[in-house]
PDB file of N, CA and C in Angstrom:
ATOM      1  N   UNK A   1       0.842  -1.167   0.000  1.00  0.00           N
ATOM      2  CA  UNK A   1       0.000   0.000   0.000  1.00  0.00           C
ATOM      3  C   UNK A   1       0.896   1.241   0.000  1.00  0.00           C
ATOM      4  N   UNK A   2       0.639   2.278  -1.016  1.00  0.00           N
ATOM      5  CA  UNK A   2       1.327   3.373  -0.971  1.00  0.00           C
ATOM      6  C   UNK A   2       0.744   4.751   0.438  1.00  0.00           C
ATOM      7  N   UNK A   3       1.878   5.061   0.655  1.00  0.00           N
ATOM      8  CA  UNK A   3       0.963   6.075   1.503  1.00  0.00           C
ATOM      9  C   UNK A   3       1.872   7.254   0.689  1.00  0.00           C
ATOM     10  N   UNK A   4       1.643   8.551   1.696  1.00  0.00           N
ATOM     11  CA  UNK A   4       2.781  10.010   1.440  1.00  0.00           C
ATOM     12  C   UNK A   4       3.901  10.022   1.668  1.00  0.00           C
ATOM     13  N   UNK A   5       3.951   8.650   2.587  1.00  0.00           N
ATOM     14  CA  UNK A   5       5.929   9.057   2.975  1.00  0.00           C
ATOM     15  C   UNK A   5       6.319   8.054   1.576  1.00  0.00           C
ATOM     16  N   UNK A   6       5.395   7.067   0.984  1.00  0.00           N
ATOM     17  CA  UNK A   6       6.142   6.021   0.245  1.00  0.00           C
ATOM     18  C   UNK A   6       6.075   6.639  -0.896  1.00  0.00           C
ATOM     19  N   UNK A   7       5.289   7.468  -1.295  1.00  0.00           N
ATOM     20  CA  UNK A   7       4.950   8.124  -2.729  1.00  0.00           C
ATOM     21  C   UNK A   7       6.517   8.728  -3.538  1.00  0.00           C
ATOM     22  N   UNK A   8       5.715   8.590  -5.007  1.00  0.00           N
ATOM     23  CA  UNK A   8       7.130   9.013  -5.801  1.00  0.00           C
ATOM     24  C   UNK A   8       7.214  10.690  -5.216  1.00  0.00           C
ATOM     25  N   UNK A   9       8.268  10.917  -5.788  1.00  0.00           N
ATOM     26  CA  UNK A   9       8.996  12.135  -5.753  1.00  0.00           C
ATOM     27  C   UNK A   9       7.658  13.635  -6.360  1.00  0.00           C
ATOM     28  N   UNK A  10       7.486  12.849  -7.330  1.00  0.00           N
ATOM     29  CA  UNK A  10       5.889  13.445  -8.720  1.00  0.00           C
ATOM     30  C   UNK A  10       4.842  13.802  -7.976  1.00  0.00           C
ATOM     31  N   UNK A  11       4.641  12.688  -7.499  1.00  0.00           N
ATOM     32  CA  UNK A  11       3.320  12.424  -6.202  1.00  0.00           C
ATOM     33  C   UNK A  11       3.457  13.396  -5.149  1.00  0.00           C
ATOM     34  N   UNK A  12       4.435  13.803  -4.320  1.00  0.00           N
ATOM     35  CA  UNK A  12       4.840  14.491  -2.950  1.00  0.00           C
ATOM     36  C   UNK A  12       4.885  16.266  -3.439  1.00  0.00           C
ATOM     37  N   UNK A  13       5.396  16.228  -4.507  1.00  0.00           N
ATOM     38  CA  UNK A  13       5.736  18.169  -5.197  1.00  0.00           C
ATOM     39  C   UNK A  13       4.128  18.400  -5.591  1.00  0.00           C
ATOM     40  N   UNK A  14       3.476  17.312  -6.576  1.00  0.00           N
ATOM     41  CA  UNK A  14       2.185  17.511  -6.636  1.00  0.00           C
ATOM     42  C   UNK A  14       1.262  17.771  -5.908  1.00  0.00           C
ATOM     43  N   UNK A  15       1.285  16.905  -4.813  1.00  0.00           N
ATOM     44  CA  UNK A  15       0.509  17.250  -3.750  1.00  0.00           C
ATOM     45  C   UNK A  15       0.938  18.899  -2.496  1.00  0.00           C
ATOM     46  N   UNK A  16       1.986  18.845  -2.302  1.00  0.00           N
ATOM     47  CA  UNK A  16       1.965  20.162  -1.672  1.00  0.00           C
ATOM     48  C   UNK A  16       2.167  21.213  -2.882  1.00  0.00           C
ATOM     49  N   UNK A  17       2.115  21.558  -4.201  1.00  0.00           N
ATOM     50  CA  UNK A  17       1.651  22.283  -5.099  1.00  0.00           C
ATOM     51  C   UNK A  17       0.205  22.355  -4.421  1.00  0.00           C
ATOM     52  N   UNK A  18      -0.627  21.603  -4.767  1.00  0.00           N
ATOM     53  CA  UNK A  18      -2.156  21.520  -4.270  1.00  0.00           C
ATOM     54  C   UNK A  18      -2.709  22.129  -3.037  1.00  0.00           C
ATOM     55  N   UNK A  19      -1.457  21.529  -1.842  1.00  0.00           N
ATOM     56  CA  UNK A  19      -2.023  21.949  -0.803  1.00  0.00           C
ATOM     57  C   UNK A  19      -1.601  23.731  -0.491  1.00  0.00           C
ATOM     58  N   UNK A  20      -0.642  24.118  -1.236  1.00  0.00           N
ATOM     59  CA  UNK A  20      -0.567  25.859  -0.836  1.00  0.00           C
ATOM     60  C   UNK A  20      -2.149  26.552  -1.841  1.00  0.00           C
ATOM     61  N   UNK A  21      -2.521  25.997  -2.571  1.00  0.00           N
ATOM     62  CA  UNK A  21      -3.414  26.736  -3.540  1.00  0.00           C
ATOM     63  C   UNK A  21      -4.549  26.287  -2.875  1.00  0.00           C
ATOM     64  N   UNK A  22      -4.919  25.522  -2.290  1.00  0.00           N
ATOM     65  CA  UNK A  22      -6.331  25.064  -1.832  1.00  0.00           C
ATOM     66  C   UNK A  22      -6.393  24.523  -0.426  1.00  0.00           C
ATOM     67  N   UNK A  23      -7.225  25.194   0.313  1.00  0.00           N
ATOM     68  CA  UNK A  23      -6.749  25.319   2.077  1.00  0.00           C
ATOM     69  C   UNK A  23      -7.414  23.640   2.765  1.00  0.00           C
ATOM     70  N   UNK A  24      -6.973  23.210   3.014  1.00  0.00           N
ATOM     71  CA  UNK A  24      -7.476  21.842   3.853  1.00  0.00           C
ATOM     72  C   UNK A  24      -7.918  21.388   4.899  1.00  0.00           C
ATOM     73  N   UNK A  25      -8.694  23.076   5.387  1.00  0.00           N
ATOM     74  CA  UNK A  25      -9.956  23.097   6.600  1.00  0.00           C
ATOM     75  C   UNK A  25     -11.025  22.949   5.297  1.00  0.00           C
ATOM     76  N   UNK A  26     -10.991  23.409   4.096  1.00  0.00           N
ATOM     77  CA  UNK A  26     -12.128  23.430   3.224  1.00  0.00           C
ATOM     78  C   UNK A  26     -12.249  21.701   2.183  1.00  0.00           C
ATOM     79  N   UNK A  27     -13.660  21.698   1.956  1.00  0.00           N
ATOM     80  CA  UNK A  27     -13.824  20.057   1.505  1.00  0.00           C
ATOM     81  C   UNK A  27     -13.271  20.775   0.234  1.00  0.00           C
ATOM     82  N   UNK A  28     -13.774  21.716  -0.756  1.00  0.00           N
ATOM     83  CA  UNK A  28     -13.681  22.212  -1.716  1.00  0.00           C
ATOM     84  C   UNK A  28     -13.362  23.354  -1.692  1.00  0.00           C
ATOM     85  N   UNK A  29     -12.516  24.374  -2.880  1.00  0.00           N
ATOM     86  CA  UNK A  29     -11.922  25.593  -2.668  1.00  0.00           C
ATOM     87  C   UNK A  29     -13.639  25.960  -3.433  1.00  0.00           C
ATOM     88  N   UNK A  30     -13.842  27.406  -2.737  1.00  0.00           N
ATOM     89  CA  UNK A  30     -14.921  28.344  -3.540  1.00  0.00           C
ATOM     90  C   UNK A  30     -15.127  28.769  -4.980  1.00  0.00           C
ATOM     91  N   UNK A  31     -15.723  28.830  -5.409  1.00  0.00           N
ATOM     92  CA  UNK A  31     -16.031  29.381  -6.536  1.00  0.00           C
ATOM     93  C   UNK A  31     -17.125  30.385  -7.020  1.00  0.00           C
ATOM     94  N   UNK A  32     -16.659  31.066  -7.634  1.00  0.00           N
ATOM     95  CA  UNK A  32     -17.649  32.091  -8.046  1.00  0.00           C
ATOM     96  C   UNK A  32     -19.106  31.934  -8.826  1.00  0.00           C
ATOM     97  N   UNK A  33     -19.210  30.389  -8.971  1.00  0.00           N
ATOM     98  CA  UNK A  33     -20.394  30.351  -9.195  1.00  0.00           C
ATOM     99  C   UNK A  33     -21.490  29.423  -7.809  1.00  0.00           C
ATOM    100  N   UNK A  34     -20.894  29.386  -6.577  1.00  0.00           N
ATOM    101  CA  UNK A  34     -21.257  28.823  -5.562  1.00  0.00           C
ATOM    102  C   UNK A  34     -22.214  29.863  -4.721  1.00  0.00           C
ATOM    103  N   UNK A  35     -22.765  30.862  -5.732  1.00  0.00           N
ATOM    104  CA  UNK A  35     -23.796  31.694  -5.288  1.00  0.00           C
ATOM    105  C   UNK A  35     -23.359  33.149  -3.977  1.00  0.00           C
ATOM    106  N   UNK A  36     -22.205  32.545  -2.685  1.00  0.00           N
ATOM    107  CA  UNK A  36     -22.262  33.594  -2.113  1.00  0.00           C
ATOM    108  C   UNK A  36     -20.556  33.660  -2.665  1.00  0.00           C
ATOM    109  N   UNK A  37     -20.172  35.095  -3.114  1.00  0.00           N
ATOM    110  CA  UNK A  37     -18.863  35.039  -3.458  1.00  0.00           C
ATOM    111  C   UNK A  37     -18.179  35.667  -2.506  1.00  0.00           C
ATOM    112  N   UNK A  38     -18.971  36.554  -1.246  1.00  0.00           N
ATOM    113  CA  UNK A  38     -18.342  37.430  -0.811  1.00  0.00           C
ATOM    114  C   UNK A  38     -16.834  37.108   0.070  1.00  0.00           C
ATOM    115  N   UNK A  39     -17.181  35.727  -0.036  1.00  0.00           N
ATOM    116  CA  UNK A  39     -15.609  35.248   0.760  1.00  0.00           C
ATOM    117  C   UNK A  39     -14.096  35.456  -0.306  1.00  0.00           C
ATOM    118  N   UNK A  40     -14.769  35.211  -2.004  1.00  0.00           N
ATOM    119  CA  UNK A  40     -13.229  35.380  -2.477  1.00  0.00           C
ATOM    120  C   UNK A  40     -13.224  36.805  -2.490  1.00  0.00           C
ATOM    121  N   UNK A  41     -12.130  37.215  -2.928  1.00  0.00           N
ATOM    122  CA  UNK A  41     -11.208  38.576  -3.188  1.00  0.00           C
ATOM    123  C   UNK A  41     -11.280  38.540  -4.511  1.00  0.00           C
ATOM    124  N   UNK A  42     -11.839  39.803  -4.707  1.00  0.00           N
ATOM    125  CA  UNK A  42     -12.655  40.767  -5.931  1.00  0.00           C
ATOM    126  C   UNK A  42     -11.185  40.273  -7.331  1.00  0.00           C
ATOM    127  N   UNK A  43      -9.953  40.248  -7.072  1.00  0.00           N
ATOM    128  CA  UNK A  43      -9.495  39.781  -7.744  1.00  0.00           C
ATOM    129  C   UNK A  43      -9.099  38.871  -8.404  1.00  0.00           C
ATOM    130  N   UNK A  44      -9.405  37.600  -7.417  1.00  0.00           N
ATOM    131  CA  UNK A  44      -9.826  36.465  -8.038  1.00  0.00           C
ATOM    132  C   UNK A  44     -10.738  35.799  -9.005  1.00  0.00           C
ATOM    133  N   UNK A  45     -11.676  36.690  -8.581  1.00  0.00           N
ATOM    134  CA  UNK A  45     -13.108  36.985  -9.181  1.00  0.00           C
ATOM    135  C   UNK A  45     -13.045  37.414 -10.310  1.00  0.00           C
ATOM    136  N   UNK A  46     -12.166  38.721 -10.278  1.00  0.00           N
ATOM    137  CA  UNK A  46     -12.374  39.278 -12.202  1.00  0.00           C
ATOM    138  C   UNK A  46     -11.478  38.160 -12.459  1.00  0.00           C
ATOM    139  N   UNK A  47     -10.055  37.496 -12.253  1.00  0.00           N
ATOM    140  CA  UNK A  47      -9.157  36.928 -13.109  1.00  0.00           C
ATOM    141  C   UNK A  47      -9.813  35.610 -13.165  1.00  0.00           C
ATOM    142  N   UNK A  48     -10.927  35.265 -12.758  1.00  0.00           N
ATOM    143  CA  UNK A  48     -11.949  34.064 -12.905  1.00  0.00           C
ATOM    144  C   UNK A  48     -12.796  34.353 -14.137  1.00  0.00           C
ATOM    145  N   UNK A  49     -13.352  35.110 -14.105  1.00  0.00           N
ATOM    146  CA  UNK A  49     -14.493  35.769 -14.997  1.00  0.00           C
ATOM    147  C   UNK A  49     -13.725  36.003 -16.333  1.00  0.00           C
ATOM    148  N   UNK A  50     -12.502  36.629 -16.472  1.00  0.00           N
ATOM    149  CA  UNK A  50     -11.559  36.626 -17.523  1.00  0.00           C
ATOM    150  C   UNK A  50     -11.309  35.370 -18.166  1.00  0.00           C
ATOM    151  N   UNK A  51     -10.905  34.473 -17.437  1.00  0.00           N
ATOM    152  CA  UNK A  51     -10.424  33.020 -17.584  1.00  0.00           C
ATOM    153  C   UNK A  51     -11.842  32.411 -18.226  1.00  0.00           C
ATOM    154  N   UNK A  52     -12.777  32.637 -17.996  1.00  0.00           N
ATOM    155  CA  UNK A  52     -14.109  32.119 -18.529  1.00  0.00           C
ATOM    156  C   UNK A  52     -14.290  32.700 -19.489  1.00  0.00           C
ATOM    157  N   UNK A  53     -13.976  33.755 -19.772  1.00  0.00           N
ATOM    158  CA  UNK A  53     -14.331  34.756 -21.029  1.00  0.00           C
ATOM    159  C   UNK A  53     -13.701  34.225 -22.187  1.00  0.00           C
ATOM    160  N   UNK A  54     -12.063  33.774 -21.672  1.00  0.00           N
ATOM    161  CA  UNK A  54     -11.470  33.473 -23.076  1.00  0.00           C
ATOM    162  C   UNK A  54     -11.592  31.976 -23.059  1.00  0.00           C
ATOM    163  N   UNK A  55     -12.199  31.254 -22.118  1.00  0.00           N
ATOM    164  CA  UNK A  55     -12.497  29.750 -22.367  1.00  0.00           C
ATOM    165  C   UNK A  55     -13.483  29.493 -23.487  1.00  0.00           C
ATOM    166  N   UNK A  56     -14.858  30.053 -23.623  1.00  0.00           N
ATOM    167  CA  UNK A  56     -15.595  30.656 -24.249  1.00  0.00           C
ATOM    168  C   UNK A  56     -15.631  31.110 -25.379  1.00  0.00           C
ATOM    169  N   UNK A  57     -14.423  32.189 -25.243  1.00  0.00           N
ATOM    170  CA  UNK A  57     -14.068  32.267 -26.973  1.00  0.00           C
ATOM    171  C   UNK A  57     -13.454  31.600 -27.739  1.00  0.00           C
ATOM    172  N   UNK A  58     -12.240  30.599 -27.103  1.00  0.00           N
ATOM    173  CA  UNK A  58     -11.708  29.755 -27.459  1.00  0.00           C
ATOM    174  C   UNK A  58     -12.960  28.827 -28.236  1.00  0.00           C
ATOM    175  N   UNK A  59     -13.822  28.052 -27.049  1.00  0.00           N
ATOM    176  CA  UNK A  59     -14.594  27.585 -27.333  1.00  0.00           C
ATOM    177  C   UNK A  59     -15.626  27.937 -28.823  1.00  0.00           C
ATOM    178  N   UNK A  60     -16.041  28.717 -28.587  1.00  0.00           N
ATOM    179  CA  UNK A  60     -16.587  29.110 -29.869  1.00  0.00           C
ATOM    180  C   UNK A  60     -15.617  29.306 -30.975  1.00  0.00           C
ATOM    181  N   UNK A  61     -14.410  29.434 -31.128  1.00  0.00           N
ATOM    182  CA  UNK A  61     -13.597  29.668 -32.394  1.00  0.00           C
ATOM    183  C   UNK A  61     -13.478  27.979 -32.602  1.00  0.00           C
ATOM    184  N   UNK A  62     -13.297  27.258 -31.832  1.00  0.00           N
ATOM    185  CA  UNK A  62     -13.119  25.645 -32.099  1.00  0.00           C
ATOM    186  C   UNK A  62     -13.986  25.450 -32.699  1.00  0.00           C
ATOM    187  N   UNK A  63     -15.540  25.524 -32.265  1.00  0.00           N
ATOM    188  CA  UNK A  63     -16.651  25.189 -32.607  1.00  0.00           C
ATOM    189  C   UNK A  63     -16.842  25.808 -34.278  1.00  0.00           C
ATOM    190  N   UNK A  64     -16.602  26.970 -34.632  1.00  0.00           N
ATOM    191  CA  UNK A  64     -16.933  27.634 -35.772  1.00  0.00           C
ATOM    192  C   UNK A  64     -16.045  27.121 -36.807  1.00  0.00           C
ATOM    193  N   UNK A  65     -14.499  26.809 -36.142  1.00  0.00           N
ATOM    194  CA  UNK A  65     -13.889  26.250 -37.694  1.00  0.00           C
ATOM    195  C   UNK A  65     -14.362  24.896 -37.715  1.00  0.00           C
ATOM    196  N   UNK A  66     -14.591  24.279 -36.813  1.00  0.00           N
ATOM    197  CA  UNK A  66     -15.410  22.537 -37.289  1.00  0.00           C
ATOM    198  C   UNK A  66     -16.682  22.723 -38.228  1.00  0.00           C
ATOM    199  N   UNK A  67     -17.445  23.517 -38.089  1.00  0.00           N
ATOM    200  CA  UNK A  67     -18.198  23.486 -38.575  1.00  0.00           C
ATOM    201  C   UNK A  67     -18.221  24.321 -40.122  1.00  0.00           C
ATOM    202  N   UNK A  68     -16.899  24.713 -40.544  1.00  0.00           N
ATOM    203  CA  UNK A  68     -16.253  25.681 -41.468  1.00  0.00           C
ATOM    204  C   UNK A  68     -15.686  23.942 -42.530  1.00  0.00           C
ATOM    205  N   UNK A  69     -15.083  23.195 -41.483  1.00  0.00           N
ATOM    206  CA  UNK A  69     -14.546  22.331 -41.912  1.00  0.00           C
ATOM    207  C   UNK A  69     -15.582  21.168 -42.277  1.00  0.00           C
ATOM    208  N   UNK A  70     -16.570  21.013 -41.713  1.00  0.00           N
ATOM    209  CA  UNK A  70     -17.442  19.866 -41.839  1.00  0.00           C
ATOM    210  C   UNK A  70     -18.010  20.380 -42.603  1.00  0.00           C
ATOM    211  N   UNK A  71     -18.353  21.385 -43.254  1.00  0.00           N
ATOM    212  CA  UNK A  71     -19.343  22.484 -44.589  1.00  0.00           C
ATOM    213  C   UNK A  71     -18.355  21.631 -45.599  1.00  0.00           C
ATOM    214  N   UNK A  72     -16.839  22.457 -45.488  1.00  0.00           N
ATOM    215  CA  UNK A  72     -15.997  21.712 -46.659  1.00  0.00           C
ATOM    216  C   UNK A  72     -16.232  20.522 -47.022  1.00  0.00           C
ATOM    217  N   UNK A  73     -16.299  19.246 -46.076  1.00  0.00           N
ATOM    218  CA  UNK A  73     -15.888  18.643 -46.698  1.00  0.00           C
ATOM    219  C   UNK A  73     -17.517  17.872 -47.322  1.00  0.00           C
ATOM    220  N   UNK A  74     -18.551  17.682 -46.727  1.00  0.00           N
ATOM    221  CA  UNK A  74     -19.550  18.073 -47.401  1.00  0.00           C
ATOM    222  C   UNK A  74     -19.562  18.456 -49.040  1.00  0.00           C
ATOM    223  N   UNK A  75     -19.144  19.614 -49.032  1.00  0.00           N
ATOM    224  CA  UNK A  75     -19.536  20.411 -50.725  1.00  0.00           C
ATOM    225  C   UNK A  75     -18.248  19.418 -51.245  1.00  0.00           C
ATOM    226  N   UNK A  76     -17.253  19.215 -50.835  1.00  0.00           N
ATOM    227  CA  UNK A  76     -16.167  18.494 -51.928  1.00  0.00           C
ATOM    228  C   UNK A  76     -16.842  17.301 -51.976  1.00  0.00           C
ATOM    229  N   UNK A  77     -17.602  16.281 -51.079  1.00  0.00           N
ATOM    230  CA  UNK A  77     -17.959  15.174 -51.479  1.00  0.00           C
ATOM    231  C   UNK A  77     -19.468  15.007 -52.608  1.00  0.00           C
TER     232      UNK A  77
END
């Protein structure tokens, strides 16, 4: 059975990476769509809302050339 002291090297940096970003009195870190936000900091918040913005556009530019591409190949067949 592996535990934390037996874990690889990968396993041990990974996990305290994790544990400075996400506090471990909490089951789950907050989020801004968890209805009350007033606990994060307003800056988290916009650089959240940002991060969604260009997920989104990303998203939709993926979506628009597939369907740019699935037109093509359509009319060539």
């Amino acid at each position: 059975m592996k535990t934390r002291e037996t874990a690889s090297a990968g396993y041990r940096l990974a996990l305290e990476a994790h544990l400075t970003v996400v506090d471990p009195a909490h089951q789950r870190p907050a989020a801004p769509d968890d209805g009350d936000s007033s606990r994060i900091p307003a800056d988290a918040q916009a650089a959240f809302a940002d991060y969604r913005a260009r997920t989104r556009e990303t998203a939709s530019a993926i979506q628009d050339a597939a369907i740019r591409r699935a037109r093509a190949e359509r009319a060539a067949a």
